[in-house]
N, C-alpha and C. Protein backbone atom coordinates (compact mmCIF):
# COMPACT_ATOMS: atom_id res chain seq x y z
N UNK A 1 118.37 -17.47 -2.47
CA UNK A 1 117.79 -16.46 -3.33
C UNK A 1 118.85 -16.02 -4.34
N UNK A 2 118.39 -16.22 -5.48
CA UNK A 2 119.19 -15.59 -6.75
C UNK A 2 119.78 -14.36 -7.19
N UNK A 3 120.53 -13.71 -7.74
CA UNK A 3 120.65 -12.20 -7.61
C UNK A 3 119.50 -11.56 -8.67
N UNK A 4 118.97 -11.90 -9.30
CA UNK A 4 118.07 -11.77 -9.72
C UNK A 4 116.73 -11.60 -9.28
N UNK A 5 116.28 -12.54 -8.21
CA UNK A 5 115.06 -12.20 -7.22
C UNK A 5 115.16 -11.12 -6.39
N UNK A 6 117.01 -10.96 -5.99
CA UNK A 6 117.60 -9.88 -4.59
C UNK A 6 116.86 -8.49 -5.73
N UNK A 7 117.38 -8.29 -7.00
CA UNK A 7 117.08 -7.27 -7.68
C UNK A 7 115.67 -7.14 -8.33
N UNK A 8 115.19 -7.82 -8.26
CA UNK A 8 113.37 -7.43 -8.11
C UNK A 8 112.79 -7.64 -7.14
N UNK A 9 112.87 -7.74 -5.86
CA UNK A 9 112.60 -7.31 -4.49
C UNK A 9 113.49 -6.29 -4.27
N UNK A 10 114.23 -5.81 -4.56
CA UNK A 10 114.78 -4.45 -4.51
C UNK A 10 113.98 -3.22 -5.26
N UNK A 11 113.91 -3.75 -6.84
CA UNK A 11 112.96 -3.13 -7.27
C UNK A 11 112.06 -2.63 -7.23
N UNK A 12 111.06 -3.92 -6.85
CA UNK A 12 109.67 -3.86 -5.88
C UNK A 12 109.86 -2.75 -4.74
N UNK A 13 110.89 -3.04 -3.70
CA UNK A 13 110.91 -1.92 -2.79
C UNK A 13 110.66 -0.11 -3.74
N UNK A 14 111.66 -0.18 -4.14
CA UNK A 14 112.24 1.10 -4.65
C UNK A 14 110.19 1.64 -5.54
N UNK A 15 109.59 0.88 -6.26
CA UNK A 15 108.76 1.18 -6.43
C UNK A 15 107.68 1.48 -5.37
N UNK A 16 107.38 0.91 -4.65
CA UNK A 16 106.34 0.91 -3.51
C UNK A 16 106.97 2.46 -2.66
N UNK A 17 107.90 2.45 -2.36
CA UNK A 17 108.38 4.00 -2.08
C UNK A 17 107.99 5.12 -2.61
N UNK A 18 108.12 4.81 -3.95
CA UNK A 18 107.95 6.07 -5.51
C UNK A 18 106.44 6.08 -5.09
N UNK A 19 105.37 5.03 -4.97
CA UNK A 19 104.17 5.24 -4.93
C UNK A 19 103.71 5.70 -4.06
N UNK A 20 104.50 5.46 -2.55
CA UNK A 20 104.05 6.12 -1.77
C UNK A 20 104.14 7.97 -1.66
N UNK A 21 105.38 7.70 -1.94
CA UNK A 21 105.79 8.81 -2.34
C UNK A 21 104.58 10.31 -3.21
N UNK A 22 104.14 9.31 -4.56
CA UNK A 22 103.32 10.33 -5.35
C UNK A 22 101.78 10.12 -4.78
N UNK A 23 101.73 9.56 -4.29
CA UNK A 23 100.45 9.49 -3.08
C UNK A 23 100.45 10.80 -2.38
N UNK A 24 101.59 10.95 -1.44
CA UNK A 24 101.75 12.00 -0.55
C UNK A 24 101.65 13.53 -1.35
N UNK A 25 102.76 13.41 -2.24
CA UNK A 25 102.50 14.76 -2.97
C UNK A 25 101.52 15.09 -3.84
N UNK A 26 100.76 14.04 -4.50
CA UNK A 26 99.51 14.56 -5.53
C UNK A 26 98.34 14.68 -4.72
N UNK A 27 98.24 13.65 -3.48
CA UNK A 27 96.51 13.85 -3.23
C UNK A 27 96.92 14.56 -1.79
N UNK A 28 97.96 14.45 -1.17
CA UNK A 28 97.50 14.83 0.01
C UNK A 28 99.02 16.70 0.37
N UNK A 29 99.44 16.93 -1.08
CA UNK A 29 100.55 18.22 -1.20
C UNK A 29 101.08 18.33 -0.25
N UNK A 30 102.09 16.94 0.15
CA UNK A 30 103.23 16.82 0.86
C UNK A 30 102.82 17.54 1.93
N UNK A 31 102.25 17.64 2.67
CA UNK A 31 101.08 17.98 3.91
C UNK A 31 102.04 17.11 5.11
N UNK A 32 102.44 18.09 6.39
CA UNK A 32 102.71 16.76 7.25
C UNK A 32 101.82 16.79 8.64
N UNK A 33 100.94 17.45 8.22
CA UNK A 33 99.85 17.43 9.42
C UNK A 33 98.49 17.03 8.56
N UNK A 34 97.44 16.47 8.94
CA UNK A 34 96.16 16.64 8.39
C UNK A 34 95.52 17.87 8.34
N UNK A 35 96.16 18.59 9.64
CA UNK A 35 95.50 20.24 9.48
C UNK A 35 95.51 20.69 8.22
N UNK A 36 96.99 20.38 7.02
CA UNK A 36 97.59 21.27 5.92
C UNK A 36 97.05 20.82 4.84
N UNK A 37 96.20 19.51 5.10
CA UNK A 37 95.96 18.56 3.85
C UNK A 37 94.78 19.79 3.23
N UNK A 38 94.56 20.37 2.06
CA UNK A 38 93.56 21.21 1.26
C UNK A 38 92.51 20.48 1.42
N UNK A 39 91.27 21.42 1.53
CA UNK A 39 89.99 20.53 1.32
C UNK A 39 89.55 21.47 0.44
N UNK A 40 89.45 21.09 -1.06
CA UNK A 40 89.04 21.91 -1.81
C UNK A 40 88.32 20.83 -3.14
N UNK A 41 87.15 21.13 -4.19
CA UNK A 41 87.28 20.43 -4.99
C UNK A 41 86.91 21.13 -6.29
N UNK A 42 87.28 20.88 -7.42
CA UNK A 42 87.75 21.53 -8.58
C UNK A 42 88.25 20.39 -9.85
N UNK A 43 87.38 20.91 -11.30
CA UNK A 43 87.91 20.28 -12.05
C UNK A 43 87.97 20.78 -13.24
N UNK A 44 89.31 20.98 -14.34
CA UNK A 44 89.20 21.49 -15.23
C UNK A 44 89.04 20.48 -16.62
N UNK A 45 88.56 20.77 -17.40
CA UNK A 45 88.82 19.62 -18.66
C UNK A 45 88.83 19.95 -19.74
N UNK A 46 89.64 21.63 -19.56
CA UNK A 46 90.21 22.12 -20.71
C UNK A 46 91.30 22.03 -21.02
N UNK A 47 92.44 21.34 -21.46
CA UNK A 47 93.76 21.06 -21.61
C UNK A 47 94.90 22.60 -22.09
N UNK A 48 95.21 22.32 -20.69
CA UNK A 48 96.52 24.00 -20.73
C UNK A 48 95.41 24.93 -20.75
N UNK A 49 94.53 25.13 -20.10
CA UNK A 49 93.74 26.14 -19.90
C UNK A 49 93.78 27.16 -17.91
N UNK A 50 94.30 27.78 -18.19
CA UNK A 50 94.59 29.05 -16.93
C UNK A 50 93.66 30.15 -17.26
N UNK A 51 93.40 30.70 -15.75
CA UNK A 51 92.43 31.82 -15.94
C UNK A 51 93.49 33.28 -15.82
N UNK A 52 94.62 32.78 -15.05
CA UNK A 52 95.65 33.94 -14.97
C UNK A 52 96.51 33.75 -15.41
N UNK A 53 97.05 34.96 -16.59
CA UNK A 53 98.15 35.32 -17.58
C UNK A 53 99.29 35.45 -16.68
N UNK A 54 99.58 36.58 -15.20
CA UNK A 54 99.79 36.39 -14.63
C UNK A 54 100.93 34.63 -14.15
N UNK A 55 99.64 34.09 -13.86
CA UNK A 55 100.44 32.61 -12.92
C UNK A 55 101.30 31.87 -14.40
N UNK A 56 101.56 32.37 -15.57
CA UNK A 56 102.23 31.31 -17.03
C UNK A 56 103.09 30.61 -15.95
N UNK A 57 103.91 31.65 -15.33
CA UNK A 57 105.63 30.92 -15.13
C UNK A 57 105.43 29.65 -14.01
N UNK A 58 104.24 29.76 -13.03
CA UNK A 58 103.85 28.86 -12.16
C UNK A 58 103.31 27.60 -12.80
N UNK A 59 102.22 27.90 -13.68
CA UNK A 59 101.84 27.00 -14.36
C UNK A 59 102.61 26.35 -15.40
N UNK A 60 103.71 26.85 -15.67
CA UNK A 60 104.41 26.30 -17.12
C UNK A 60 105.48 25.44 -15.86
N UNK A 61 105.99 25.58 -14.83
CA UNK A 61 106.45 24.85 -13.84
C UNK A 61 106.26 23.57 -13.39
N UNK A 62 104.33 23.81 -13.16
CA UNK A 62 103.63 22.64 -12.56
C UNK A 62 103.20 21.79 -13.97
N UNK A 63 103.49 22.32 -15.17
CA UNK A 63 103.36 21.31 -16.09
C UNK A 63 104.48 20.24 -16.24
N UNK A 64 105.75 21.11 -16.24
CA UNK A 64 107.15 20.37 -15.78
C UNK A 64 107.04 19.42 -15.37
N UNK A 65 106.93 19.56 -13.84
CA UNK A 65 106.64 18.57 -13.03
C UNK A 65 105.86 17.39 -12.68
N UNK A 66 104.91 17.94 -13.63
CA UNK A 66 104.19 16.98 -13.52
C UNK A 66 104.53 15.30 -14.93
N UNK A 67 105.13 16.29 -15.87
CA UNK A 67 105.32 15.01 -16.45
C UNK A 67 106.86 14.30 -15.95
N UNK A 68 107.52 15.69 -15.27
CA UNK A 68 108.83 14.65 -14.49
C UNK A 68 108.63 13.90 -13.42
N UNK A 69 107.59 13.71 -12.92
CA UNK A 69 107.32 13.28 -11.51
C UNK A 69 106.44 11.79 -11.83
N UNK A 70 106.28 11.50 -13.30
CA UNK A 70 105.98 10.09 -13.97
C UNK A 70 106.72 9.40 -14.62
N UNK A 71 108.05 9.74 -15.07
CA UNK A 71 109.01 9.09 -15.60
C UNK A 71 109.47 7.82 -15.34
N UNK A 72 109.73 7.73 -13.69
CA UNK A 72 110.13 6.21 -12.83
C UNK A 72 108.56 5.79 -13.11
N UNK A 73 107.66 6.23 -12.79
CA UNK A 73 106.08 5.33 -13.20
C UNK A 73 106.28 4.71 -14.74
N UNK A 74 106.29 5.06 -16.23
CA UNK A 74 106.63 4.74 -16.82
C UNK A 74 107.63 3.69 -17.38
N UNK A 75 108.94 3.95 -16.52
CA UNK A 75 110.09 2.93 -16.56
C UNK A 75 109.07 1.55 -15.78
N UNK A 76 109.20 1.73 -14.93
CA UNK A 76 108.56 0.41 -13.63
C UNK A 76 107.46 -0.17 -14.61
N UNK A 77 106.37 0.44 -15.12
CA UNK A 77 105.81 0.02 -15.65
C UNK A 77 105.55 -0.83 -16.90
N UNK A 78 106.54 -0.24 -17.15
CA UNK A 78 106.83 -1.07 -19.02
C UNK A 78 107.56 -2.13 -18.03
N UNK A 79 108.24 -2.34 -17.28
CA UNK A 79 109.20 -3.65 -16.99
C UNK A 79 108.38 -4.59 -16.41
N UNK A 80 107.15 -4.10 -15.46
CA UNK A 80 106.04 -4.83 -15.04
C UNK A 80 105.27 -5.09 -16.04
N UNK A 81 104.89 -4.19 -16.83
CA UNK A 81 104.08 -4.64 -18.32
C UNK A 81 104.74 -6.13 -19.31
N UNK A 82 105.92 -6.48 -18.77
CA UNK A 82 106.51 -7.69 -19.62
C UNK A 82 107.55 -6.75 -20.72
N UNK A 83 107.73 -6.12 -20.26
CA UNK A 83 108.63 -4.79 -21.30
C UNK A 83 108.28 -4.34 -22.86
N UNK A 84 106.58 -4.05 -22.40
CA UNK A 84 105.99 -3.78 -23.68
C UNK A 84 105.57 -2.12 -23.77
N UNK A 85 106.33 -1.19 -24.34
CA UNK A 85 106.39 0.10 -24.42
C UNK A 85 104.90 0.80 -24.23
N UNK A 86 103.81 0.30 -24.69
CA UNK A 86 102.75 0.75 -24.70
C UNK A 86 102.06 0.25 -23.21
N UNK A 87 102.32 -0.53 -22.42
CA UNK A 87 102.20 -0.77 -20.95
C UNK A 87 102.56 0.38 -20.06
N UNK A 88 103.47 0.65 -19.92
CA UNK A 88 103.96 1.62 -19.80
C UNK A 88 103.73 2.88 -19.59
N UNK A 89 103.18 3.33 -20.74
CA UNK A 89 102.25 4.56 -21.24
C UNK A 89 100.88 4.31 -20.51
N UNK A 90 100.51 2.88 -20.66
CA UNK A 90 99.18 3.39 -20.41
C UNK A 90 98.67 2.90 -19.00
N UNK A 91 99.51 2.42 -17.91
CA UNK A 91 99.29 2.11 -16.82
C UNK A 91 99.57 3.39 -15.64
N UNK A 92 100.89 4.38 -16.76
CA UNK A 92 100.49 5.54 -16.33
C UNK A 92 99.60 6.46 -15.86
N UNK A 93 98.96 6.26 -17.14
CA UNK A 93 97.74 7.19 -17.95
C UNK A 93 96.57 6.77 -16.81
N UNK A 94 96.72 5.24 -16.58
CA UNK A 94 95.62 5.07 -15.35
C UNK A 94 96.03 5.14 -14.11
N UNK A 95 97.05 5.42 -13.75
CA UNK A 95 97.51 5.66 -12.36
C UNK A 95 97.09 7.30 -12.57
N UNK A 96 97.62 8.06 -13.20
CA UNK A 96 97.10 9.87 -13.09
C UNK A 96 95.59 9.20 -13.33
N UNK A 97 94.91 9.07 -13.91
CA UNK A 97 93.40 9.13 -14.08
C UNK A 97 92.70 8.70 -12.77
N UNK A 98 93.62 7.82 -11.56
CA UNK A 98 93.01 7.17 -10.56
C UNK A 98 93.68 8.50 -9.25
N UNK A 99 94.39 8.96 -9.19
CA UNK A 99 94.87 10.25 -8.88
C UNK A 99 94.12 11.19 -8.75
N UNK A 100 93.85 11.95 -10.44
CA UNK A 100 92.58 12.83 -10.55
C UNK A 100 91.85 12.31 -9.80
N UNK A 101 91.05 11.34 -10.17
CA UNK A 101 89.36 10.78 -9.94
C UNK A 101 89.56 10.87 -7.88
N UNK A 102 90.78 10.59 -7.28
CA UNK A 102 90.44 10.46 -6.17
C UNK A 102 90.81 12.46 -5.47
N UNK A 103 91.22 12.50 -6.14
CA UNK A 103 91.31 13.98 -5.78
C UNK A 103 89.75 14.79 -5.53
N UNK A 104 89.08 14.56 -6.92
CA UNK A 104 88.04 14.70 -6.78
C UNK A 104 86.89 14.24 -5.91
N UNK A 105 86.92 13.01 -5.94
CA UNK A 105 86.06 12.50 -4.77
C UNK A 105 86.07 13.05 -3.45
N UNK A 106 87.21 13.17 -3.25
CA UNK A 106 87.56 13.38 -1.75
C UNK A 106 87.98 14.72 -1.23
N UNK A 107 87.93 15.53 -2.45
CA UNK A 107 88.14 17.17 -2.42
C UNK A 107 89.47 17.54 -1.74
N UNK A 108 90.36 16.51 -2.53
CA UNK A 108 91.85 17.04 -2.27
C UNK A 108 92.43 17.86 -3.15
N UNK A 109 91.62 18.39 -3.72
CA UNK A 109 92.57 19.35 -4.65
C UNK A 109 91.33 19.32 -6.47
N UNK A 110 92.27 20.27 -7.17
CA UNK A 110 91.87 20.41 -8.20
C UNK A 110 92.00 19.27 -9.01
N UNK A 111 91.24 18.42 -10.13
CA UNK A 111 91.72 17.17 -11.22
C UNK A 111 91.14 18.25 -12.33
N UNK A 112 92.50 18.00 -13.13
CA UNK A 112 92.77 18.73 -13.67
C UNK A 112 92.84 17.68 -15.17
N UNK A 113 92.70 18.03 -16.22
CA UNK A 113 93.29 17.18 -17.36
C UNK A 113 94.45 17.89 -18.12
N UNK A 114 94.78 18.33 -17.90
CA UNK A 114 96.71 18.82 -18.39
C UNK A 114 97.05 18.24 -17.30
N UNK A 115 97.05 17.68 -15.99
CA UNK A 115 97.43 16.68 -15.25
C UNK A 115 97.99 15.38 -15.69
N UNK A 116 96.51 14.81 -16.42
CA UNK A 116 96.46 13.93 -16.88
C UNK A 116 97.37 13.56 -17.95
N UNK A 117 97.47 14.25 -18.55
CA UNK A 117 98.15 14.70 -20.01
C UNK A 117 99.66 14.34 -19.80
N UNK A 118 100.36 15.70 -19.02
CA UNK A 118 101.29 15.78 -18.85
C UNK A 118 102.15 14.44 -17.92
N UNK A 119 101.42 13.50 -16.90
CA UNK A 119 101.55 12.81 -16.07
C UNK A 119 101.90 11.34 -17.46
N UNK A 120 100.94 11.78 -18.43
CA UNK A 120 101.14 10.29 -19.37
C UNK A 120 102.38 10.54 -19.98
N UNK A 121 102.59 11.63 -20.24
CA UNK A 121 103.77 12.06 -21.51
C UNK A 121 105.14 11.60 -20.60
N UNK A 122 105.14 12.16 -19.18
CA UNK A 122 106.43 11.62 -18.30
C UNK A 122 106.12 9.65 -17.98
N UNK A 123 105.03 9.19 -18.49
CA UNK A 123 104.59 7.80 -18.45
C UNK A 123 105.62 7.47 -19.82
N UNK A 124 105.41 7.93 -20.70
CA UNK A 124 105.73 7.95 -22.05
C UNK A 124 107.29 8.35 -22.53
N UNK A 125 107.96 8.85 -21.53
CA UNK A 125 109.08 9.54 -21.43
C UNK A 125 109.99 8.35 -20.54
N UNK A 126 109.50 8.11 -19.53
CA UNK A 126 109.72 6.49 -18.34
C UNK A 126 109.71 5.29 -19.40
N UNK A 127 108.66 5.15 -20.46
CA UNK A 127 108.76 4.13 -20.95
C UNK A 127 109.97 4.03 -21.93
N UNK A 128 109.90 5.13 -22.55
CA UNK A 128 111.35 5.34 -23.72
C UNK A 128 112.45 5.30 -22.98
N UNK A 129 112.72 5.82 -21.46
CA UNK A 129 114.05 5.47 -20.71
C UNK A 129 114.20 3.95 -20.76
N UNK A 130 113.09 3.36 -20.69
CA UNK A 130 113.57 1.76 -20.40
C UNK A 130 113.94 1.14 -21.51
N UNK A 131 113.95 1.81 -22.89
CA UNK A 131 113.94 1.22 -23.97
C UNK A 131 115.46 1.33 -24.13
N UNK A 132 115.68 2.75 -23.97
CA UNK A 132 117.24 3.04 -24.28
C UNK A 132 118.04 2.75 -22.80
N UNK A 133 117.63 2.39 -22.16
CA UNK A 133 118.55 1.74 -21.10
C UNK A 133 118.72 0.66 -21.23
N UNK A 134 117.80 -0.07 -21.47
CA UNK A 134 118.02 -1.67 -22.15
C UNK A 134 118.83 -1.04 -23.11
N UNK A 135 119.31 -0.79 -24.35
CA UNK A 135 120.45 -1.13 -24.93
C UNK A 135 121.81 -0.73 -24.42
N UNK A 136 121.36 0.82 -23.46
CA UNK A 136 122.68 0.61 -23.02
C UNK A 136 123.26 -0.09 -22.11
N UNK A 137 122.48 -1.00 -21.39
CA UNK A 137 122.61 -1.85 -20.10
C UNK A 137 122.38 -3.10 -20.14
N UNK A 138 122.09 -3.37 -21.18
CA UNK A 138 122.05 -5.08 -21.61
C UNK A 138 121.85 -5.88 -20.56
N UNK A 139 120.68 -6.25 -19.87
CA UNK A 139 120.04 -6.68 -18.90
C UNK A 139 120.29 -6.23 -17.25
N UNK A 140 120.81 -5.07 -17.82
CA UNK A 140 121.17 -4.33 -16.05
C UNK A 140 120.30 -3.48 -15.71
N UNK A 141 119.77 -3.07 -17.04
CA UNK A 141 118.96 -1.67 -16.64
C UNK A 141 118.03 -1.35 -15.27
N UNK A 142 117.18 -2.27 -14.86
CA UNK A 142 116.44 -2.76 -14.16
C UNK A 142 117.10 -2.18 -12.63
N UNK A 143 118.31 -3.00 -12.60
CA UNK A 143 119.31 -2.97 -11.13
C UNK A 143 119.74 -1.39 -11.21
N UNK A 144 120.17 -0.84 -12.55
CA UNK A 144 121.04 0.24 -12.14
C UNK A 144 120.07 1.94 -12.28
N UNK A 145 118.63 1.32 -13.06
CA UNK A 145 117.78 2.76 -12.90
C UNK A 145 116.93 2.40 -11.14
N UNK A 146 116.89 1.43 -10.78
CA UNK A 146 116.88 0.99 -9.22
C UNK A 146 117.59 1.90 -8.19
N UNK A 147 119.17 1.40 -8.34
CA UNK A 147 119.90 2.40 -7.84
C UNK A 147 119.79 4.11 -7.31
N UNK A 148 119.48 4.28 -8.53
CA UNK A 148 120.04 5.39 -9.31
C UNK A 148 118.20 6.45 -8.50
N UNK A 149 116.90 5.39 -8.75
CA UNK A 149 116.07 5.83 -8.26
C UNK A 149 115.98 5.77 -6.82
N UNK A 150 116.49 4.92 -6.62
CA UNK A 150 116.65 4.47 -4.15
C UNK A 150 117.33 6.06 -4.03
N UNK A 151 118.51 6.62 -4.58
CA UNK A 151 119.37 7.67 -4.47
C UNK A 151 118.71 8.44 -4.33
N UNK A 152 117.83 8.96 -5.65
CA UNK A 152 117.01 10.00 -5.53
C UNK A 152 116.03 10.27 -4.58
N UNK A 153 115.23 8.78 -4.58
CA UNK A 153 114.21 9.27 -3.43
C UNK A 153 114.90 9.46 -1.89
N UNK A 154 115.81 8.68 -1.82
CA UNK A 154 117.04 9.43 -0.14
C UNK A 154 116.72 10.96 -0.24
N UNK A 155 117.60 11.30 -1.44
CA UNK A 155 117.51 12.78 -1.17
C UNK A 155 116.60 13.64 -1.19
N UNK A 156 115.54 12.55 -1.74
CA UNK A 156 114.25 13.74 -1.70
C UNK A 156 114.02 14.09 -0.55
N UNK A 157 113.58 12.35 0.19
CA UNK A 157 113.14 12.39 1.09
C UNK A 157 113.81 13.16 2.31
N UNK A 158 115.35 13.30 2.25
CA UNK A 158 115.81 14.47 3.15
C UNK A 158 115.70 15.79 3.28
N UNK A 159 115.58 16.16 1.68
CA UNK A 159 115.87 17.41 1.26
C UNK A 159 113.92 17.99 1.78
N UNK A 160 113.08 17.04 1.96
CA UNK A 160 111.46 17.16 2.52
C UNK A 160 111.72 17.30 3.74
N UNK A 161 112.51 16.05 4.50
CA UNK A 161 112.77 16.45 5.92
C UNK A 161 112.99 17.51 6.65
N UNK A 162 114.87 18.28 5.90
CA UNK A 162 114.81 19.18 6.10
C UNK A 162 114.35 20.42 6.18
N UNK A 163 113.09 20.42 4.98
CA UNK A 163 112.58 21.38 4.91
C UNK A 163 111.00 21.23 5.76
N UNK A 164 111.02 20.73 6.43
CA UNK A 164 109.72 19.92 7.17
C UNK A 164 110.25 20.71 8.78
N UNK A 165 111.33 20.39 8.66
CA UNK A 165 112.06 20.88 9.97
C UNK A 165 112.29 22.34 10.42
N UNK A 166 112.50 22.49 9.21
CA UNK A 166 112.83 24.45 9.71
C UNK A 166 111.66 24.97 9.24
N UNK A 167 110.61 24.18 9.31
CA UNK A 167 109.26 25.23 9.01
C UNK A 167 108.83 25.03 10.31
N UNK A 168 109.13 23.94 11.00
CA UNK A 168 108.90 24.18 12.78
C UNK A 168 108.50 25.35 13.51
């Protein structure tokens, strides 16, 4: 095996993690019992529309997040897309749209379209990382936003643990 195959089966790993990953936290809110999983269903399809003035600072938060929590979707995607910037963007755009839609079905939560929105723009934000990492990484990029993402999800995934633990 080539170092090249070692680093897209690495890749591959590191993605299938990330997915599992936004699986857990979008449809089922990092829930570690089924008891905690929400059964609720709700949909808005007014873009940045809140009923409480109140919740801005919550909601201006969960907009955050939501387009930071698509960025590695974006990157992965444009590189799976054949490294075509608009792949990228829009495989996003259908991963949140398949998100929403199952949220809804299954009354895990609110689908929301500032979801949607915000989820493409961090699609869109992932895809422009891969652009400017390719020049600064001249065919590394791939191996070293890999890295750099295995790291992060470690610590997520501890920094969940731990906090999984002392809610015991």
């Amino acid at each position: 095996m080539t170092g090249k195959q070692k680093e897209k089966i690495f890749a591959y790993i590191v993605v299938g993690i990330y997915l599992l990953f936004l699986c857990w936290l979008i449809l089922f809110k990092l829930a570690d019992s089924i008891n905690k999983i929400p059964s609720m269903r709700g949909i808005n399809l007014i873009p940045f529309h809140y009923d409480q003035i109140a919740e801005s600072r919550f909601h201006f938060n969960e907009v955050l997040y939501n387009a930071i929590v698509f960025i590695p979707a974006g990157f992965y995607f444009t590189v799976m897309g054949k490294k075509k910037f608009l792949s990228g963007i829009v495989l996003s755009a259908l991963l949140s749209l398949s998100f929403e839609t199952l949220q809804w079905i299954f009354a895990l939560g609110a689908s929301d379209i500032t979801d949607l929105i915000m989820n493409t723009v961090g699609g869109a934000i992932g895809a422009g990382t891969y652009w400017v990492s390719a020049k600064l990484f001249k065919g590394n990029e791939v191996k070293i936003i890999s890295i750099i993402c295995a790291i992060l999800e470690t610590l997520l995934v501890g920094l969940l643990l731990v906090l999984m633990i002392s809610n015991l």
